[in-house]
Protein backbone atom coordinates (compact mmCIF):
# COMPACT_ATOMS: atom_id res chain seq x y z
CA UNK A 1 54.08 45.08 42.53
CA UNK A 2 53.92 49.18 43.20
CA UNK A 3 55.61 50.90 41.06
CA UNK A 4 55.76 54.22 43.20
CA UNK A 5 59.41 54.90 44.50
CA UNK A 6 59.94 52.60 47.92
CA UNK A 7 59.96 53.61 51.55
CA UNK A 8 63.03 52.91 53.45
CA UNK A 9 63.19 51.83 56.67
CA UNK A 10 65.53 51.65 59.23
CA UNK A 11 64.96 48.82 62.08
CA UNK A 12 67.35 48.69 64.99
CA UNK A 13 65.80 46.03 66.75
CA UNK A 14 64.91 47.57 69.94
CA UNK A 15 62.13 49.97 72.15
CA UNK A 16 61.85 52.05 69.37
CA UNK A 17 60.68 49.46 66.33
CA UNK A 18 56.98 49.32 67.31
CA UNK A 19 56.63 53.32 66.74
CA UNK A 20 58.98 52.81 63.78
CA UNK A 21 56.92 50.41 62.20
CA UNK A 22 53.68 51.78 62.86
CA UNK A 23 54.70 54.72 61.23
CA UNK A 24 55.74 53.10 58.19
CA UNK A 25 52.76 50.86 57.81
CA UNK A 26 50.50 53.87 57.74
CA UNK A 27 52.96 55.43 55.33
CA UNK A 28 52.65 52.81 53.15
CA UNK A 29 49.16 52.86 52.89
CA UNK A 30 48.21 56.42 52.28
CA UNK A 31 51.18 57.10 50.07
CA UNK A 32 50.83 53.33 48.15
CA UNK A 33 54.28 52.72 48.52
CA UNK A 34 55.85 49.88 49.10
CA UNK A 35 58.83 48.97 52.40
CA UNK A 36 62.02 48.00 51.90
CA UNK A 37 63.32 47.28 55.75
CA UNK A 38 66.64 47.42 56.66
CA UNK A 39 68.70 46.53 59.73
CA UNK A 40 72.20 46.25 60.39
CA UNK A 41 74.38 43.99 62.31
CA UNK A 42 77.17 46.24 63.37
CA UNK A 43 80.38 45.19 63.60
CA UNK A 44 81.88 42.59 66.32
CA UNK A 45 84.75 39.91 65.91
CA UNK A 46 83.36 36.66 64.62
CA UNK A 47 84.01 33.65 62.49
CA UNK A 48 82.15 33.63 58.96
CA UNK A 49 79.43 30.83 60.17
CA UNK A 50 79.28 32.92 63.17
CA UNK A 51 78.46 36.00 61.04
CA UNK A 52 76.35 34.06 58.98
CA UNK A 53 74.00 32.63 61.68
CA UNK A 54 73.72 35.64 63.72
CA UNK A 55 72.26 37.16 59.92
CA UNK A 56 69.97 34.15 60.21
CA UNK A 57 68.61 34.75 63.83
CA UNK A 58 68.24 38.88 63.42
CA UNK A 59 66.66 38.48 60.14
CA UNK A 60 63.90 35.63 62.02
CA UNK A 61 63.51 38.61 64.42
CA UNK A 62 63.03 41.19 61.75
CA UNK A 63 60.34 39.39 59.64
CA UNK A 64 58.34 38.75 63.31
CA UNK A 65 58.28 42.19 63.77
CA UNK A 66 57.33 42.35 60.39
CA UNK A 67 54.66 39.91 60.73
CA UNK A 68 51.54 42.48 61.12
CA UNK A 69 52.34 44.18 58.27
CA UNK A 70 52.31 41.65 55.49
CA UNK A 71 48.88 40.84 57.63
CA UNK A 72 47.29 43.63 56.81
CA UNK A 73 48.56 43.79 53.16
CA UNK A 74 51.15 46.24 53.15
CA UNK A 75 53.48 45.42 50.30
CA UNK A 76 57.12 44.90 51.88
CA UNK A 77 60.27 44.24 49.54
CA UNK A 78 63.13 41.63 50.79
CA UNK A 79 64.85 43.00 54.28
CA UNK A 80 67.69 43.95 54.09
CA UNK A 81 69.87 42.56 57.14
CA UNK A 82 73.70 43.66 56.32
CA UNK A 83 76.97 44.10 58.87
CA UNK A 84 77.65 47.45 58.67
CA UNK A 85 77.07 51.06 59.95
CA UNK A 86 73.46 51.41 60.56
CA UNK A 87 73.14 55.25 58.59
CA UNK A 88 76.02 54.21 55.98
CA UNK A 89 73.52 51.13 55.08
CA UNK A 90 70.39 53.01 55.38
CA UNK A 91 71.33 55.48 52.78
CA UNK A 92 73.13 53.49 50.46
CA UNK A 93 70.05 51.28 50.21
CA UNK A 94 67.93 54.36 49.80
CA UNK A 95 70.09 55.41 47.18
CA UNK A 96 70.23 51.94 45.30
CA UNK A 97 66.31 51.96 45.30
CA UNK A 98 65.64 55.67 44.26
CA UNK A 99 63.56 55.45 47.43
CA UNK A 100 61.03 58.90 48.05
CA UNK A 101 61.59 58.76 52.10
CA UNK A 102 63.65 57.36 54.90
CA UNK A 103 61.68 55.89 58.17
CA UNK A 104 63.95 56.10 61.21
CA UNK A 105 63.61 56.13 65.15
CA UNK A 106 63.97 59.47 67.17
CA UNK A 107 66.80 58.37 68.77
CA UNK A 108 66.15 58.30 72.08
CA UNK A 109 64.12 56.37 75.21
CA UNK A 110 60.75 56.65 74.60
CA UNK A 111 59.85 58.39 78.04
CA UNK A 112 62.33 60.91 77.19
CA UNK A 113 61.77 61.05 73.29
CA UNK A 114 64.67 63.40 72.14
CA UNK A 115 67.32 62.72 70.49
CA UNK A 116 70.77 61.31 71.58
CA UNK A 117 73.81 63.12 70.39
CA UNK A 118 75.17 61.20 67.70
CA UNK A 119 72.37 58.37 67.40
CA UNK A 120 71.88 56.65 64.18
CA UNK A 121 68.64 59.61 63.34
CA UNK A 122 70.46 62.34 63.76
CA UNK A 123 73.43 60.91 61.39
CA UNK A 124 70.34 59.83 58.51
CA UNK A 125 69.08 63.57 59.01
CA UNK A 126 72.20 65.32 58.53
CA UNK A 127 73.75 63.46 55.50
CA UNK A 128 70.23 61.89 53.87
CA UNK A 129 69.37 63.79 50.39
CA UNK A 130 65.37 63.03 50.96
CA UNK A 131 63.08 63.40 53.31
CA UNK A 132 63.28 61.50 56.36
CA UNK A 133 60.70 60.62 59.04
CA UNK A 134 61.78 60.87 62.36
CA UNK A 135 58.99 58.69 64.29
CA UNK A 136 58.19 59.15 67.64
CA UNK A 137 54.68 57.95 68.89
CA UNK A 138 51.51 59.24 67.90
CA UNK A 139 50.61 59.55 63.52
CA UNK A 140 48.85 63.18 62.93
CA UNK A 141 45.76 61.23 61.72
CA UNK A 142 43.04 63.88 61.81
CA UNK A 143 45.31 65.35 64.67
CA UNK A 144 47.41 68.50 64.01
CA UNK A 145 50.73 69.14 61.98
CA UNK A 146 53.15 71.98 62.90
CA UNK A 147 55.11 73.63 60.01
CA UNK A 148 57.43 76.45 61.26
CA UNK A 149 57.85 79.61 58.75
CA UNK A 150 60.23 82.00 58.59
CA UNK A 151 59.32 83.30 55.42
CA UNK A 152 62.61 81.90 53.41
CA UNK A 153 62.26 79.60 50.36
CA UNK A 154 63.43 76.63 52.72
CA UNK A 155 60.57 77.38 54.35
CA UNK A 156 58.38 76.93 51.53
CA UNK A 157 59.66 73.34 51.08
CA UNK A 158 58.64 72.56 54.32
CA UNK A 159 55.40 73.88 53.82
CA UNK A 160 54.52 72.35 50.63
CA UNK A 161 55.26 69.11 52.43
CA UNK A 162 53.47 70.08 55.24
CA UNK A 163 50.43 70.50 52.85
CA UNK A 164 50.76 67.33 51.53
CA UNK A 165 50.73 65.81 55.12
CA UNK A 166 47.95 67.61 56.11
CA UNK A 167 45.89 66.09 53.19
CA UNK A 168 47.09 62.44 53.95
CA UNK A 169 46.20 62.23 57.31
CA UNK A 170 43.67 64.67 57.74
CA UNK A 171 45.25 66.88 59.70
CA UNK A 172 44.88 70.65 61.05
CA UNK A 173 48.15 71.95 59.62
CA UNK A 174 49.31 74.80 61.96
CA UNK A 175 51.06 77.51 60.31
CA UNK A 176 54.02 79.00 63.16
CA UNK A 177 56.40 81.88 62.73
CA UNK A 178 58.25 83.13 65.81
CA UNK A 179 59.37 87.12 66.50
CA UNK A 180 62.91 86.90 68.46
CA UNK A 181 62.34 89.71 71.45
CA UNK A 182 66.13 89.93 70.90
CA UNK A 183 66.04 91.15 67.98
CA UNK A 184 64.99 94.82 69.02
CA UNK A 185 68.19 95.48 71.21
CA UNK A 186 67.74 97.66 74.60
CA UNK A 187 64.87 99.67 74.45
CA UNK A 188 62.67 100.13 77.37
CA UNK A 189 59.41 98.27 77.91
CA UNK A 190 56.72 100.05 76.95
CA UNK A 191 58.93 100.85 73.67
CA UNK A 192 59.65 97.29 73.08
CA UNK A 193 55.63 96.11 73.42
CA UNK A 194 54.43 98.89 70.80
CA UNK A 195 57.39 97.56 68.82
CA UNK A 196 56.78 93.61 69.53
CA UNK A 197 52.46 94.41 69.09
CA UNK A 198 53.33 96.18 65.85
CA UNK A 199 56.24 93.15 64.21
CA UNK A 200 53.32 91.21 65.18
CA UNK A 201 50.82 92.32 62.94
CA UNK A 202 53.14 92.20 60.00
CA UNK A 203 54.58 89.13 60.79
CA UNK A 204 50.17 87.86 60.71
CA UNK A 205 50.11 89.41 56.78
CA UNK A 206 53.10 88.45 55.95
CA UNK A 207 53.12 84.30 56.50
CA UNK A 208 49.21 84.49 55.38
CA UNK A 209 50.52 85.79 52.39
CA UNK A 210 53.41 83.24 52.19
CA UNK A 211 50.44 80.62 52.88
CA UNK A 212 48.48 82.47 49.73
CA UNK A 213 51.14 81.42 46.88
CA UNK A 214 50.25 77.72 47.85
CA UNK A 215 47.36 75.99 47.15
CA UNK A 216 45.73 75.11 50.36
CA UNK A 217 42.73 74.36 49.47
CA UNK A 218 40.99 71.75 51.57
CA UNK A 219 42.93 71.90 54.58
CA UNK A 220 42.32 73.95 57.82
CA UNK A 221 44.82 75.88 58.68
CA UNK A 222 46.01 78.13 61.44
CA UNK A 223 48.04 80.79 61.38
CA UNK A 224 50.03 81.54 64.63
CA UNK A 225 52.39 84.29 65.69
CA UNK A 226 54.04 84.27 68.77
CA UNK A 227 57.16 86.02 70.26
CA UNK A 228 60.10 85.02 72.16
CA UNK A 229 63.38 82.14 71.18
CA UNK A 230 62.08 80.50 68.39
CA UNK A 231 63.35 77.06 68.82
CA UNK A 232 62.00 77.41 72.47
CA UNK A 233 58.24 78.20 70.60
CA UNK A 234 58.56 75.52 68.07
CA UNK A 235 59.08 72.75 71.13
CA UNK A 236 56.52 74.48 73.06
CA UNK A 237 54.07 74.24 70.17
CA UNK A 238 54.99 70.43 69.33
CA UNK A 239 53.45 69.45 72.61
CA UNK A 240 50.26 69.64 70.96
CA UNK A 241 51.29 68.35 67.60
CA UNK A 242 51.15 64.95 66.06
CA UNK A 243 54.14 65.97 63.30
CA UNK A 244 56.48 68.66 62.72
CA UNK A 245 57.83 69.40 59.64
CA UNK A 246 61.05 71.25 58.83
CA UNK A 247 62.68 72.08 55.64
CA UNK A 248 66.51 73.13 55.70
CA UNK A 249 69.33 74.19 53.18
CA UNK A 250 71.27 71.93 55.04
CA UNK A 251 71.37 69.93 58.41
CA UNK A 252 75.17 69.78 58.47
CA UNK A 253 75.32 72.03 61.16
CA UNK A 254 72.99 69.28 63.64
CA UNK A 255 76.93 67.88 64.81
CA UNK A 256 77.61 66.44 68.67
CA UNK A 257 78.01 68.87 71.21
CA UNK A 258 76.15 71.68 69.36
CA UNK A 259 73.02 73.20 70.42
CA UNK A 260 73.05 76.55 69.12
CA UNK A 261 70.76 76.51 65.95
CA UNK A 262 66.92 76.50 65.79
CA UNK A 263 66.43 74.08 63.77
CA UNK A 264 68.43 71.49 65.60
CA UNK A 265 66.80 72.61 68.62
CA UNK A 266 63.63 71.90 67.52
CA UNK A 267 64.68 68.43 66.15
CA UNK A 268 66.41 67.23 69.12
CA UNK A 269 63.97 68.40 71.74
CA UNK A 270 60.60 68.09 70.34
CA UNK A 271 58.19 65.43 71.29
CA UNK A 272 56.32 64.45 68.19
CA UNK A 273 57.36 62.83 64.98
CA UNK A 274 59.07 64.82 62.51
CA UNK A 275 60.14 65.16 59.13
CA UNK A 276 62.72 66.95 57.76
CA UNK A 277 63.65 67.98 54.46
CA UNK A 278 66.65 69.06 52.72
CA UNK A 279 66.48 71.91 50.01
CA UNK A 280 69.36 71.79 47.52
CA UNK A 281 67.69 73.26 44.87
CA UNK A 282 70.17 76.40 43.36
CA UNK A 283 66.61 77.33 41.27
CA UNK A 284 64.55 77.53 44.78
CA UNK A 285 65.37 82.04 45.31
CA UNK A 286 63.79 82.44 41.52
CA UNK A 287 60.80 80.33 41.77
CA UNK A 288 60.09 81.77 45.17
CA UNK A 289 59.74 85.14 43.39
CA UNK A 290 58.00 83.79 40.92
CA UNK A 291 55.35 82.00 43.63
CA UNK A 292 55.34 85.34 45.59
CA UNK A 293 54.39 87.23 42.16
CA UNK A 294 51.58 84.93 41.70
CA UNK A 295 50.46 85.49 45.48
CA UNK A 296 50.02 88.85 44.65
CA UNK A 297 48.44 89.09 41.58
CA UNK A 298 45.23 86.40 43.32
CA UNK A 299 45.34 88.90 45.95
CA UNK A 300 44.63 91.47 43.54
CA UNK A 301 42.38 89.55 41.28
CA UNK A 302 40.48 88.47 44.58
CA UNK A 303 39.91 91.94 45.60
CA UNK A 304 38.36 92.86 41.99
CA UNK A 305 35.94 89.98 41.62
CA UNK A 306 34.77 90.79 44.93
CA UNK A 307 33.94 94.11 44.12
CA UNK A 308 32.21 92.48 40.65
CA UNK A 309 34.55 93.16 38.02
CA UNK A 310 35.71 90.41 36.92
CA UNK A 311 36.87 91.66 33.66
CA UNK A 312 39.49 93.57 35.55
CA UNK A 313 40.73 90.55 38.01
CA UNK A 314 40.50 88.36 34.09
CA UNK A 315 44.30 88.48 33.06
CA UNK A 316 45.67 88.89 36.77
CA UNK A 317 44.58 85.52 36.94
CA UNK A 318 45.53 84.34 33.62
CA UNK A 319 49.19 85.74 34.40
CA UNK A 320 48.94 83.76 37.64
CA UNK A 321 47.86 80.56 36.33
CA UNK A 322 50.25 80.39 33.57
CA UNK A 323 53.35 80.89 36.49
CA UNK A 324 51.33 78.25 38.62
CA UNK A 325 49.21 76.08 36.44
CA UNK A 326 49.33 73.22 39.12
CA UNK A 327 47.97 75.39 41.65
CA UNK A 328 44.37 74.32 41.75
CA UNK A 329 42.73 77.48 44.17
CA UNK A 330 44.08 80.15 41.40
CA UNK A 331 42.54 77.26 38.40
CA UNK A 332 39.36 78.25 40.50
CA UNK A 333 39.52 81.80 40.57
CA UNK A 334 40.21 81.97 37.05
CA UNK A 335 36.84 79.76 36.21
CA UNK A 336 35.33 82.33 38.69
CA UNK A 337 37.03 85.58 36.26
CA UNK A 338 35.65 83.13 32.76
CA UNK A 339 32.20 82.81 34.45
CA UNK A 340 31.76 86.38 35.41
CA UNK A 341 32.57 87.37 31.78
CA UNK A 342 29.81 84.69 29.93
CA UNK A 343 32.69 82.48 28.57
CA UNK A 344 31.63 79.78 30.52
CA UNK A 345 32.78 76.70 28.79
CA UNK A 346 36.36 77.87 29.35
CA UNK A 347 35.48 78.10 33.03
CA UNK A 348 34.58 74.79 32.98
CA UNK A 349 37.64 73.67 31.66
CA UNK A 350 39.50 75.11 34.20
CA UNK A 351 37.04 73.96 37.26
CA UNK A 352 37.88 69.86 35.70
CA UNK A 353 41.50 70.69 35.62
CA UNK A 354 41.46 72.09 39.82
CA UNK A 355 39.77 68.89 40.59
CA UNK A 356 42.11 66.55 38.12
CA UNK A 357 44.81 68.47 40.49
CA UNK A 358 43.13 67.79 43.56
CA UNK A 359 42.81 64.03 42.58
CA UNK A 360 46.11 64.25 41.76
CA UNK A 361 47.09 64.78 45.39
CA UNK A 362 45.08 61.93 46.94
């Protein structure tokens, strides 16, 4: 039996379970983690033998669907088949289990594919404490994975599980940050192109250097800047994605009848999977000046052992590896710093321990 922390998975039973469970299986496999299913009965006025054969006949129907998966090995716990609300169980069986993700539907028909106010996903999303997995059709196996950026340390969260996607499935992870035309008031036009032309290129520096203070190593990645209503971008640019990933303070403001915020915008109406992620970590402002000061000081160090002096870029990179000394691309630079200063053994050391951390990641 796996001991890495379960995937949960919520089964309703209906158009939706095929992409739900395809999902999941694939999950399973690349993240070697086992399933622990879950479907609910609802509620309906019944007898107890009544109750206790229509458990019977769902849970026949959920180990059919089921089926495929145990055929191709994946490792699946005991389904859980319970009367109650569908989110209420969902959680408090992810909770029980110490489970690493939720596996839900996206709530919605699948030739429409958004969301329906109020559905059982968009109640997971807005109360769930981990990540959840909002499947809707196609995996982002060697395809592309769309991580918005607005440069805030919720933002990083999303990104450093966008990174990790992007190595499990092979993906092109696309790196998008949106400039609001709004926010330059009434200016004329040719004004508010020099203006828009000029946010532009900062907004290009400024989420490559975001990118810099992770360790992206490996994966292809494109940077994109674009202008206009961001949520309106982030849909447009999930057309041609197979995941979008989102990370969030909160989600408590997704709630029925609103449709004001970006991010629930870009949950509700986007057409590919998604996966969402909540930050409620108090420490996340400090670290992200701490990962920003590390950004810079590679930056520097990069410039120096370009220019061949690597004695000078030597303790920028020592500063920066002892703030980030799981980041396997600034391991790399210091071997590069050790090498160009004859104390090669030491950059050996340090070339074992980037690839131990690359491992680690696979």
């Amino acid at each position: 039996m796996s001991h890495t922390r379960p995937i949960v998975v919520a089964l309703p039973l209906d158009h939706e379970t095929d992409d739900i469970l395809n999902s999941a299986g694939e999950l399973s496999r690349r993240l070697g983690a086992p399933i622990i299913p879950v479907h609910a009965l609802g509620w309906r006025p019944e007898t107890e033998s009544g109750r206790v054969s229509r458990t019977a006949s769902e849970l026949d129907e959920v180990e059919t669907h089921l089926a495929p998966l145990r055929d191709i090995g994946v490792e699946l716990y005991e389904p859980v088949v319970e009367r109650d609300a569908p989110d209420e169980l969902v959680m408090s069986v992810a909770n029980e289990a110490n489970a690493q993700l939720i596996i839900t539907g996206g709530g919605g028909p699948v030739t429409v594919r958004r969301w329906v106010i109020g559905s059982m996903a968009e109640k997971i999303v807005r109360h769930a404490v981990i990540p959840v997995w909002v499947a809707r059709g196609v995996l982002p196996v060697r395809g592309k994975i769309l991580c918005p950026i607005d440069l805030s340390p919720q933002s990083r969260v999303g990104l450093t599980a966008a990174i990790r996607m992007a190595r499990l499935f092979e993906a092109r992870l696309v790196a998008l940050s949106v400039i609001s035309e709004t926010d330059h008031g009434y200016i004329g036009e040719d004004e508010l192109m020099i203006r828009l032309d000029r946010d532009e290129a900062r907004a290009q520096v400024q989420v490559e250097e975001f990118l810099d203070a992770s360790d992206t190593s490996g994966i292809d990645i494109d940077v994109r800047v674009t202008i206009g209503a961001p949520a309106d971008r982030i849909v447009e640019a999930s057309e041609e994605a197979g995941l979008i990933v989102i990370g969030s303070r909160g989600f408590d403001m997704l709630k029925p009848g609103a449709i004001g915020t970006v991010t629930e915008r870009a949950l509700r109406f986007s057409r590919c999977s998604a996966l969402t992620i909540r930050d409620s970590d108090e420490g996340r402002d400090r670290r992200e000046r701490s990962l920003q000061r590390v950004a810079e000081l590679t930056r520097k160090a990069a410039a120096m052992l370009e220019a061949g002096d690597p004695a000078k870029a030597l303790p920028l990179l020592q500063m920066a590896a002892s703030r980030a000394p799981a980041n396997a691309a600034v391991q790399e630079s210091l071997a590069r710093a050790l090498d160009g200063v004859g104390r090669t053994e030491e950059a050996d050391g340090r070339r074992k321990l980037a690839q131990m951390i690359r491992d680690s990641f696979r």
